[in-house]
Protein backbone atom coordinates (compact mmCIF):
# COMPACT_ATOMS: atom_id res chain seq x y z
CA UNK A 1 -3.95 0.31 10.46
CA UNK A 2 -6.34 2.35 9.10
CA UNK A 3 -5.96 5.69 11.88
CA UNK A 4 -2.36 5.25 10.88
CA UNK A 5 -3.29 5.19 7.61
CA UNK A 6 -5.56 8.51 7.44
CA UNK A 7 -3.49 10.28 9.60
CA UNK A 8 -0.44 9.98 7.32
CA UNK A 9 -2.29 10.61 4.07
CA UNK A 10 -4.19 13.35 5.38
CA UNK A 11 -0.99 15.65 5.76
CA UNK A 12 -0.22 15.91 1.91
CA UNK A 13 -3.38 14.52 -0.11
CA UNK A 14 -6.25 17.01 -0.68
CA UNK A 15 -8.72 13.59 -0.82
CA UNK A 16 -8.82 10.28 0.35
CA UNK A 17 -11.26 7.66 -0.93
CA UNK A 18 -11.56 3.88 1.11
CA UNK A 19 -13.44 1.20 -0.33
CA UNK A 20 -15.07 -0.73 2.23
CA UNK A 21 -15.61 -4.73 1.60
CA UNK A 22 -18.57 -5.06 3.62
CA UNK A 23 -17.59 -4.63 7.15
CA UNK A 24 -18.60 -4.70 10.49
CA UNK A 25 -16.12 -3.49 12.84
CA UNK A 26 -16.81 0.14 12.68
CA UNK A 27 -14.64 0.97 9.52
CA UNK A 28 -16.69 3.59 7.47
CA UNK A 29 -17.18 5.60 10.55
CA UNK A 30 -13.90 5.15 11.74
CA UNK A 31 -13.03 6.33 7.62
CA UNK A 32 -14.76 9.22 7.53
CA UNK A 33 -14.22 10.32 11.06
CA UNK A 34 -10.15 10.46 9.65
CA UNK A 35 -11.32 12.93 6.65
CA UNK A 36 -11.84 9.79 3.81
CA UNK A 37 -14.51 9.55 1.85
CA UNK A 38 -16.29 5.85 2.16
CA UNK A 39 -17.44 4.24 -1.31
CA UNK A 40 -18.83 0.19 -1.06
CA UNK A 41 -16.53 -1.99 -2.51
CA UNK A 42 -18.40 -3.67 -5.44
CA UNK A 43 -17.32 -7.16 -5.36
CA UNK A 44 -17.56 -9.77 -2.64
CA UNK A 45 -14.20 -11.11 -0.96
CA UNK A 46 -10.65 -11.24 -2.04
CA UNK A 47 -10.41 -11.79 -5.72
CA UNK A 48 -7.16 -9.90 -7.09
CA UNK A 49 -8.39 -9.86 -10.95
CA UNK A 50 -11.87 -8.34 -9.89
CA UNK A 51 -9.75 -5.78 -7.82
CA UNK A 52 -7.20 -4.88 -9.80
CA UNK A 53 -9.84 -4.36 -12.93
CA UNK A 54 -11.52 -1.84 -10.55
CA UNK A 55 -8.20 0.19 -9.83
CA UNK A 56 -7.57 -0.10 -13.93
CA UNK A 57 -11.22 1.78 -13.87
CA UNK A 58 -11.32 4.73 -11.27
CA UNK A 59 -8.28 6.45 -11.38
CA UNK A 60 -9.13 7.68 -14.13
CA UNK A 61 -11.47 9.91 -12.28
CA UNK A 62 -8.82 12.13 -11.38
CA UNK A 63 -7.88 12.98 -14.82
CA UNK A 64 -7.59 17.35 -14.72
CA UNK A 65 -8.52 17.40 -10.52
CA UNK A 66 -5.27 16.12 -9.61
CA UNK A 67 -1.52 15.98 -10.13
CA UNK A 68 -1.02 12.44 -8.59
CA UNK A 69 -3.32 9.73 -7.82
CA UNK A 70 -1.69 7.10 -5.35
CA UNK A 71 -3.31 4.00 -4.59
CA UNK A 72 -2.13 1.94 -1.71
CA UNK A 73 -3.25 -0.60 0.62
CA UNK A 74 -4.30 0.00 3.92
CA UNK A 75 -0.99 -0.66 5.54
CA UNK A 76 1.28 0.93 2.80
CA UNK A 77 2.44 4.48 3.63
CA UNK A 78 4.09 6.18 0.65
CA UNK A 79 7.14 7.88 3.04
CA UNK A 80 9.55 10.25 1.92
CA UNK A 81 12.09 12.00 4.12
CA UNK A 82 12.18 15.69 2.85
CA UNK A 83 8.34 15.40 3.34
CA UNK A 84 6.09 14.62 0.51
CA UNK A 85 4.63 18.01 -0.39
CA UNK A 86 8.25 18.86 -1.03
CA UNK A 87 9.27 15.58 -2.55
CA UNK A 88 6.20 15.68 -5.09
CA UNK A 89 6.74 19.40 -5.88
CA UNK A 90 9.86 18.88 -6.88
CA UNK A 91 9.51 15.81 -9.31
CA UNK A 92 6.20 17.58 -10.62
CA UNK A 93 8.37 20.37 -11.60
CA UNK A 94 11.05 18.14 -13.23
CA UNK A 95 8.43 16.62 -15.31
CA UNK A 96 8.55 13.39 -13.45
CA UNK A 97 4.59 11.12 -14.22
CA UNK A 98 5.92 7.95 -12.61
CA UNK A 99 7.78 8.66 -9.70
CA UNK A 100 10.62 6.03 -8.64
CA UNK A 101 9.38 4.14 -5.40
CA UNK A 102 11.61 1.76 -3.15
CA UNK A 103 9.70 -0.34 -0.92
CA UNK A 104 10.81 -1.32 2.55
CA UNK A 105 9.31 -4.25 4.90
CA UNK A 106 8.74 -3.01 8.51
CA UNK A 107 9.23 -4.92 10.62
CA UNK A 108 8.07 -4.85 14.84
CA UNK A 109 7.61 -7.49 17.52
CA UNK A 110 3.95 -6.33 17.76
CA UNK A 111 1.59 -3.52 16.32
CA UNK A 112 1.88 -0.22 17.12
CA UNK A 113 0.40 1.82 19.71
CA UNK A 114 0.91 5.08 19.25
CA UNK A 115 -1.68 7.84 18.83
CA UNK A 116 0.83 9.46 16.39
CA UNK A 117 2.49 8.72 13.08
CA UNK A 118 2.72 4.91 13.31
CA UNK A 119 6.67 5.57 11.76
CA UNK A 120 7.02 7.90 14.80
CA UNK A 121 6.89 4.59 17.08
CA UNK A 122 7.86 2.12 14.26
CA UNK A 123 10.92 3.35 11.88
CA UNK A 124 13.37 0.26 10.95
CA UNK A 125 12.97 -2.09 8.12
CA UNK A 126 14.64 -3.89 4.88
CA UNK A 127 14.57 -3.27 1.60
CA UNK A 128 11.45 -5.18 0.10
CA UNK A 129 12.01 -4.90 -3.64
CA UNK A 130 8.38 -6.96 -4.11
CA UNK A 131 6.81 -4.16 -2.53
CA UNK A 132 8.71 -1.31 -5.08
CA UNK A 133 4.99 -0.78 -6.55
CA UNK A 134 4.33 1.91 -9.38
CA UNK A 135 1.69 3.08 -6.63
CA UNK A 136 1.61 6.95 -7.86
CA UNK A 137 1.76 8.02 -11.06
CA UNK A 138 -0.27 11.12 -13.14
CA UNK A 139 -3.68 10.55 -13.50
CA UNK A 140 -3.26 12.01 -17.43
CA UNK A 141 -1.48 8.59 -18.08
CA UNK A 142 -3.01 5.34 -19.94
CA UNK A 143 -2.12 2.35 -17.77
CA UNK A 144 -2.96 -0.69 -16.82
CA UNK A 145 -1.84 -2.43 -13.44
CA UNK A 146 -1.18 -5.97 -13.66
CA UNK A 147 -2.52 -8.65 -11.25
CA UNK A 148 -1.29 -8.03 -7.93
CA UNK A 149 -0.87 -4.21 -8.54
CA UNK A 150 3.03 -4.81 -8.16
CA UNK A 151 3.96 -4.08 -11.83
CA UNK A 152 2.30 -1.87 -14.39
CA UNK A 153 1.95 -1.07 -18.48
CA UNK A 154 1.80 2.53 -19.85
CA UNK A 155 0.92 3.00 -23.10
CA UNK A 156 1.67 6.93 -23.13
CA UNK A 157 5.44 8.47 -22.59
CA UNK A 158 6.12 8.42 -19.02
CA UNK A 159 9.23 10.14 -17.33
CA UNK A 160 10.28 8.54 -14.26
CA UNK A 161 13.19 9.82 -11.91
CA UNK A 162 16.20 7.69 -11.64
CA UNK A 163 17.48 8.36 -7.79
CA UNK A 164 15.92 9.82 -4.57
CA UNK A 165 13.16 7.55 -4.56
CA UNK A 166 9.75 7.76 -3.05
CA UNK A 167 9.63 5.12 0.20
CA UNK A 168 6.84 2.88 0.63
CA UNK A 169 6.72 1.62 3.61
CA UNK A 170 5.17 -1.24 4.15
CA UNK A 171 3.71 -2.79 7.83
CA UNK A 172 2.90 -6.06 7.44
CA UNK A 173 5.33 -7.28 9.44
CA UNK A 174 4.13 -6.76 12.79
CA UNK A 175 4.94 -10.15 14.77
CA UNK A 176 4.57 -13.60 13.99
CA UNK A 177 0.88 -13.71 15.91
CA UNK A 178 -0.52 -10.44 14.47
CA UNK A 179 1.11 -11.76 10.70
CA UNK A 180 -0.74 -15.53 11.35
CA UNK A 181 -4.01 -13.58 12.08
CA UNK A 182 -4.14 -11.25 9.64
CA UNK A 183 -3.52 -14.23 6.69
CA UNK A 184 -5.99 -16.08 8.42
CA UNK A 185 -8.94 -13.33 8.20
CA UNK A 186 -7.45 -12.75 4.19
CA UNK A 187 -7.50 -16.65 3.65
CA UNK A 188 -11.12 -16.88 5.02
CA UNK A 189 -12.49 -14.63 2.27
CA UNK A 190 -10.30 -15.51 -0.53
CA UNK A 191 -12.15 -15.96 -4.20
CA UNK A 192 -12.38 -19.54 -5.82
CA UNK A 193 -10.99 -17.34 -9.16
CA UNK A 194 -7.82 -16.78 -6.89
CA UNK A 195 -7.34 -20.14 -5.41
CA UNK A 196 -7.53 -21.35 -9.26
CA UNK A 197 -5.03 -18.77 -10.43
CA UNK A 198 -2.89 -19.16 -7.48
CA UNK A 199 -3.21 -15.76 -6.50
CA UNK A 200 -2.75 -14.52 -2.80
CA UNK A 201 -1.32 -17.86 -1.99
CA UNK A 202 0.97 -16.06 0.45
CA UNK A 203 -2.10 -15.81 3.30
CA UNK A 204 -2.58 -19.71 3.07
CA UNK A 205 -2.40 -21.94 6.28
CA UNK A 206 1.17 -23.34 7.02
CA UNK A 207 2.97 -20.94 3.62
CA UNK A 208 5.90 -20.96 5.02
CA UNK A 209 7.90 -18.23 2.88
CA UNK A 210 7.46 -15.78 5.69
CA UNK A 211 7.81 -16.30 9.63
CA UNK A 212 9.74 -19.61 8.69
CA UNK A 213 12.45 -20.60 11.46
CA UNK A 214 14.40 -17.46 12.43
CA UNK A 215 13.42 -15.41 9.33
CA UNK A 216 11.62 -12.70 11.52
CA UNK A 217 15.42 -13.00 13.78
CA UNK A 218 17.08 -12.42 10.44
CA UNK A 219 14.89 -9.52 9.02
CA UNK A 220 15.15 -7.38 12.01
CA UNK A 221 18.96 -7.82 12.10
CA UNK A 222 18.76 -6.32 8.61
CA UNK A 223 16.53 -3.84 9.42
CA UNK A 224 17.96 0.14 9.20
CA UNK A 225 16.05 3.28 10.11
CA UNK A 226 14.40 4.21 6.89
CA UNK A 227 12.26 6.79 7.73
């Protein structure tokens, strides 16, 4: 994901920051080598209260250097089809600080291979209202993301824009092997903390809630172009 990744980001954000969890596949090279600045990630595995404490922490940093912060995961591309320079021009002049976002599952029989935009190769999915994340908001806001980074408090006023969404597009859906791998590396590295809490019991051997029998038949007979 992650060329996909830069190579999306890099055509409307002025900087791009990746935490790396200790790899060894290449990752900070391949990071930097896409424009991104490479910072250690400072806990060890998968624990979603450790990580989401972190997010609560930096964004700050871009308090008076930037008029958005967006934080994403590495296969969540924050789509819109007017283009997002345009898109975030126009609900920074309306006065919009928490921009409306609409998430969409994508959904393919296998990853993608292009050496373009990965929507360029991959463009249908379904709505995914669990993956409508406040994901972008003005760094001059006080907030707090909850566990899980899929819902949020603000304890300043915050304006958000009621229609024309933002799109975040969301490619985890790649193909029953690709999905089985993937939740197996994620499993592997999971935090006791988030096996106590229950949290990211969705990448657990045999969780059957997606890739059940026909559901990846059923989601790509929903599927629309969104992008």
């Amino acid at each position: 994901m992650l060329p996909y990744l830069l190579r999306h980001y890099a055509t409307f954000c002025d900087r791009m920051i990746v935490y790396d969890d200790k790899s060894d596949d290449g990752t900070p090279d391949l990071a930097r080598s896409g424009g991104a600045e490479v910072r250690p990630y400072p806990f060890e595995g998968l624990d979603d209260i450790e990580f989401v404490g972190l997010a609560n922490a930096v964004y700050m940093e871009a308090r008076g250097q930037a008029d958005w912060v967006i934080w994403v995961d590495a296969d969540e591309f924050l789509y819109h089809p007017r283009g997002m320079l345009q898109r975030l021009a126009e609900l920074k002049d309306a006065g919009i600080t928490l921009p409306k976002v609409q998430g969409y599952g994508m959904i393919a029989d296998a990853p993608p291979t292009t050496s373009g935009q990965i929507y360029d190769e991959i463009n249908v999915g379904f709505k995914h209202d669990r993956y409508s994340k406040p994901c972008i908001l003005n760094p001059t806001l006080s907030i707090r993301w909850e566990v899980g980074k899929h819902e949020i408090k603000v304890y300043d006023p915050s304006v958000t824009n009621t229609d024309d969404p933002l799109r975040l597009l969301h490619y985890r859906y790649l193909g029953r092997e690709y999905h089985e791998a993937r939740n197996a590396r994620n499993y592997a590295r999971i935090s006791k903390q988030n096996i106590a809490y229950r949290l990211g019991y969705e990448t657990a051997p045999g969780w059957q809630g997606e890739y059940s029998a026909n559901w990846h038949e059923q989601k790509r007979a929903e599927a629309e172009v969104c992008v």
